[in-house]
N, C-alpha and C. Protein backbone atom coordinates (compact mmCIF):
# COMPACT_ATOMS: atom_id res chain seq x y z
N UNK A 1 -2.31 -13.61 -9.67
CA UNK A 1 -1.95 -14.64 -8.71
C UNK A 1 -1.19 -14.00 -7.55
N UNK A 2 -1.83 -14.47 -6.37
CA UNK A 2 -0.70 -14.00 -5.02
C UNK A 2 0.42 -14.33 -5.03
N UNK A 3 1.23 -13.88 -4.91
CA UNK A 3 2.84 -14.40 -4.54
C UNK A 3 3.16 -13.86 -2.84
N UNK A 4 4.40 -14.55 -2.40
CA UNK A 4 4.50 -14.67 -1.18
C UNK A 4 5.12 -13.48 -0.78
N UNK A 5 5.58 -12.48 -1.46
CA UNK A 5 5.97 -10.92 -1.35
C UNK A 5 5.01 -9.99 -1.45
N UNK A 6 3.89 -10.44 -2.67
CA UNK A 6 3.17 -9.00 -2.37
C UNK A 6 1.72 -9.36 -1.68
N UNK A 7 1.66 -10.43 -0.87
CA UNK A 7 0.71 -10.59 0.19
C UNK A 7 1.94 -10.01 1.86
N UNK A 8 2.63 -10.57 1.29
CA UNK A 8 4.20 -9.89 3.02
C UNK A 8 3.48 -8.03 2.54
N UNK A 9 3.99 -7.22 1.36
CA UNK A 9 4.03 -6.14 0.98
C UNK A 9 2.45 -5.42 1.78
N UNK A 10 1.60 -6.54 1.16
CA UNK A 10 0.39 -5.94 1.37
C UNK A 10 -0.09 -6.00 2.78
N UNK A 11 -0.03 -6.94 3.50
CA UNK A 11 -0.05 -7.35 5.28
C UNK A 11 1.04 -5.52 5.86
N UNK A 12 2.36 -5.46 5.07
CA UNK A 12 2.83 -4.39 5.57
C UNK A 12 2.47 -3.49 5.53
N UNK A 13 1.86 -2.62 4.21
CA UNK A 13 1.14 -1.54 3.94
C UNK A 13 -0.31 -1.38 4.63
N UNK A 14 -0.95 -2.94 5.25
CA UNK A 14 -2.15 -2.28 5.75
C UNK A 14 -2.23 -2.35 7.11
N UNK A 15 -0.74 -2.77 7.66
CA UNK A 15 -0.42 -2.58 9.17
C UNK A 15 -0.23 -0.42 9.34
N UNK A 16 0.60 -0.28 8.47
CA UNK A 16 1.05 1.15 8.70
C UNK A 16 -0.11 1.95 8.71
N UNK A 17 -0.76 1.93 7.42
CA UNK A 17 -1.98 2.56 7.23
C UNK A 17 -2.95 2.44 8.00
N UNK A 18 -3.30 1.12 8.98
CA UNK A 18 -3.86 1.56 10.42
C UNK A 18 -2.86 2.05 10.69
N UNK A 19 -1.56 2.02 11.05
CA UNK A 19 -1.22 2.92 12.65
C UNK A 19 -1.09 4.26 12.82
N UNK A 20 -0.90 4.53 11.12
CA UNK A 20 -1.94 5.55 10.97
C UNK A 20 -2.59 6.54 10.70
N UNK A 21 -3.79 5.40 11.00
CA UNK A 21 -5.07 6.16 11.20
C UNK A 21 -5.76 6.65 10.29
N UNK A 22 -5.69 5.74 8.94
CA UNK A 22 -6.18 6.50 7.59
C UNK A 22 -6.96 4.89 6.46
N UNK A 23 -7.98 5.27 6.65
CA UNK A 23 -8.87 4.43 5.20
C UNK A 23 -8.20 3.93 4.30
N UNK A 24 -8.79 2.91 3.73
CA UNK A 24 -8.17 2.78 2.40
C UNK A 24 -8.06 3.80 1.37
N UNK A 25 -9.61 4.36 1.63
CA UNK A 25 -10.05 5.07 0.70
C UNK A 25 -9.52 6.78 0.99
N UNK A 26 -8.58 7.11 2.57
CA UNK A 26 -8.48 8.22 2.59
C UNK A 26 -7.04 8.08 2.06
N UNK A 27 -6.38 6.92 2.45
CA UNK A 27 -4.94 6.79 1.61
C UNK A 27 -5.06 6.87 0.41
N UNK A 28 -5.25 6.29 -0.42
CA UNK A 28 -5.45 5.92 -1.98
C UNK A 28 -5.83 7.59 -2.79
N UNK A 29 -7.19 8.23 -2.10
CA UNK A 29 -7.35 9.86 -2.44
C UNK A 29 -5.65 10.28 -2.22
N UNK A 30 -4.66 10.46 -1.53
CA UNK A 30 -3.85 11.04 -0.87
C UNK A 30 -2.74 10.45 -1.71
N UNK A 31 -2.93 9.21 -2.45
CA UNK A 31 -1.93 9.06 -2.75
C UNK A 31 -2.18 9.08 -4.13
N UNK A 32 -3.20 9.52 -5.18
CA UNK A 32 -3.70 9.76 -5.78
C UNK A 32 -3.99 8.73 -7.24
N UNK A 33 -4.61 7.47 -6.28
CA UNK A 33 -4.45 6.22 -6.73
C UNK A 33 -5.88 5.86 -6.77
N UNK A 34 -6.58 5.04 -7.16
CA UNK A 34 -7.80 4.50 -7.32
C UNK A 34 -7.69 3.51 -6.48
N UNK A 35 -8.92 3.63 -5.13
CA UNK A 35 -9.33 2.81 -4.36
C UNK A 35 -9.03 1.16 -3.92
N UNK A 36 -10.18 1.30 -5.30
CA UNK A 36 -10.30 -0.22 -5.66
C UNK A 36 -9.02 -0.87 -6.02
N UNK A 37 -8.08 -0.39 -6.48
CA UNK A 37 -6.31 -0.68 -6.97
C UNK A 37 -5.76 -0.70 -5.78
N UNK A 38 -5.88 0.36 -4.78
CA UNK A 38 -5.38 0.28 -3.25
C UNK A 38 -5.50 -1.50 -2.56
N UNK A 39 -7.04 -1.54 -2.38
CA UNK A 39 -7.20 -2.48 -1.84
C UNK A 39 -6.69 -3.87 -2.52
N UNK A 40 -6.69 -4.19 -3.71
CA UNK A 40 -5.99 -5.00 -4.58
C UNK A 40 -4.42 -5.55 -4.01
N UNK A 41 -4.05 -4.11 -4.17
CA UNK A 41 -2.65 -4.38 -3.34
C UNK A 41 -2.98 -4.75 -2.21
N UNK A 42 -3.05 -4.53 -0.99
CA UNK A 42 -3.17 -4.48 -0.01
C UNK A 42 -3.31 -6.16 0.18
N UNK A 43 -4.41 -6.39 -0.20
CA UNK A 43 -4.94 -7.94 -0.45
C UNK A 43 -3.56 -8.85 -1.01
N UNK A 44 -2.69 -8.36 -1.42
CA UNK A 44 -1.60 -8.89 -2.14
C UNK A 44 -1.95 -9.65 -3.69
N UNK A 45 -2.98 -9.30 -3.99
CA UNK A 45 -3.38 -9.74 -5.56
C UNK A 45 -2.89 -9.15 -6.55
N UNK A 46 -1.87 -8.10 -6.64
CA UNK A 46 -1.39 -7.55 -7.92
C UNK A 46 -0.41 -6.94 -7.24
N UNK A 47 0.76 -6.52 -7.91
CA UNK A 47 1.66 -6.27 -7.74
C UNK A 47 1.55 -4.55 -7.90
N UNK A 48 2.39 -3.96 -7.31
CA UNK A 48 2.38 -2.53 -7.32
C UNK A 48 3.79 -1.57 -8.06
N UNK A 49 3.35 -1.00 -8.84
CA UNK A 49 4.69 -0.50 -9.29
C UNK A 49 5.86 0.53 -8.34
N UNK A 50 6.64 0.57 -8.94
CA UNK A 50 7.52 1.48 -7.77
C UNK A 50 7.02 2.77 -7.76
N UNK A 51 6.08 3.60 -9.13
CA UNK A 51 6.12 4.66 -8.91
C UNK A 51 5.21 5.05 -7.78
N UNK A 52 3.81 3.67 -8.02
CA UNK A 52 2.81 4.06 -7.19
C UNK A 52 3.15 3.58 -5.24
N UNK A 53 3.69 2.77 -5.68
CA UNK A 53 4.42 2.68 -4.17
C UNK A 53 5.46 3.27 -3.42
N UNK A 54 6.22 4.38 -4.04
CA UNK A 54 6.35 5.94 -3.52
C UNK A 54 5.68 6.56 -3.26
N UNK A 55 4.91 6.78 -3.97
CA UNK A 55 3.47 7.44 -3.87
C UNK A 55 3.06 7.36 -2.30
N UNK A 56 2.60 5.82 -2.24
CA UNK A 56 2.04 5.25 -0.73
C UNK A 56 3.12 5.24 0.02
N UNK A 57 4.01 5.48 0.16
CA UNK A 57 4.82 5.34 1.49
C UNK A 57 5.30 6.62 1.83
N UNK A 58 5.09 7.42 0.63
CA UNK A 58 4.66 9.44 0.96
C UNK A 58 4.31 9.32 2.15
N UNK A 59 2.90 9.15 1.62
CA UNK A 59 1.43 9.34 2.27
C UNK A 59 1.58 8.67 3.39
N UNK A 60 2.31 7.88 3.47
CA UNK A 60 2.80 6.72 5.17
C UNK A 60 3.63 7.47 6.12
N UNK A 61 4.46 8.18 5.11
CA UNK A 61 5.59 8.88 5.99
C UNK A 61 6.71 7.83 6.05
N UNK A 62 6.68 6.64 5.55
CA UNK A 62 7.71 5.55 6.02
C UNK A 62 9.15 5.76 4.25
N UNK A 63 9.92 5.04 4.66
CA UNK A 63 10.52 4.88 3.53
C UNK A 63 10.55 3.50 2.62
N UNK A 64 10.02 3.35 1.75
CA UNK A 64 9.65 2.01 1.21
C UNK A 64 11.13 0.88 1.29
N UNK A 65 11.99 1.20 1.73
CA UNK A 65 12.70 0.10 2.04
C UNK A 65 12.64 -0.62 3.50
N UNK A 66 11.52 0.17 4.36
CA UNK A 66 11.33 -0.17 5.63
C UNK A 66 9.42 -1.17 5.23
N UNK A 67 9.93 -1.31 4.07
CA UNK A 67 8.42 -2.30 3.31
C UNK A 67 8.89 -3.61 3.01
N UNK A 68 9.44 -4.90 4.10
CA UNK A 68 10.25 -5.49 3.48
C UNK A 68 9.30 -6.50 4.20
């Protein structure tokens, strides 16, 4: 089920990841996550754990408290 944080979370993560300049599918390789799980999140349909969302905000360059 969507909740109103990890559709905010996911709208945030797929603003950065255009700006940039990287796929779902070239983030997710990079962040060494499965695709199809990328986009999930992204979509805000499942929730993401903290480890794997370090992971992605590596690969962003951002610091996940600037994921709010």
């Amino acid at each position: 089920m969507k909740s109103k944080e990890s559709i905010k979370l996911g709208n945030q993560l797929r603003k950065s990841r255009e700006g940039a300049g990287l796929s779902q599918a070239t983030l997710a390789k990079k962040a060494g996550i499965n695709v199809n799980y990328y986009a999930i999140i992204e979509r805000g349909e499942k929730n993401v754990s903290y480890e794997k969302l370090q992971r992605i905000a590596k690969v962003l360059n951002i610091k996940s408290l600037d994921m709010r």
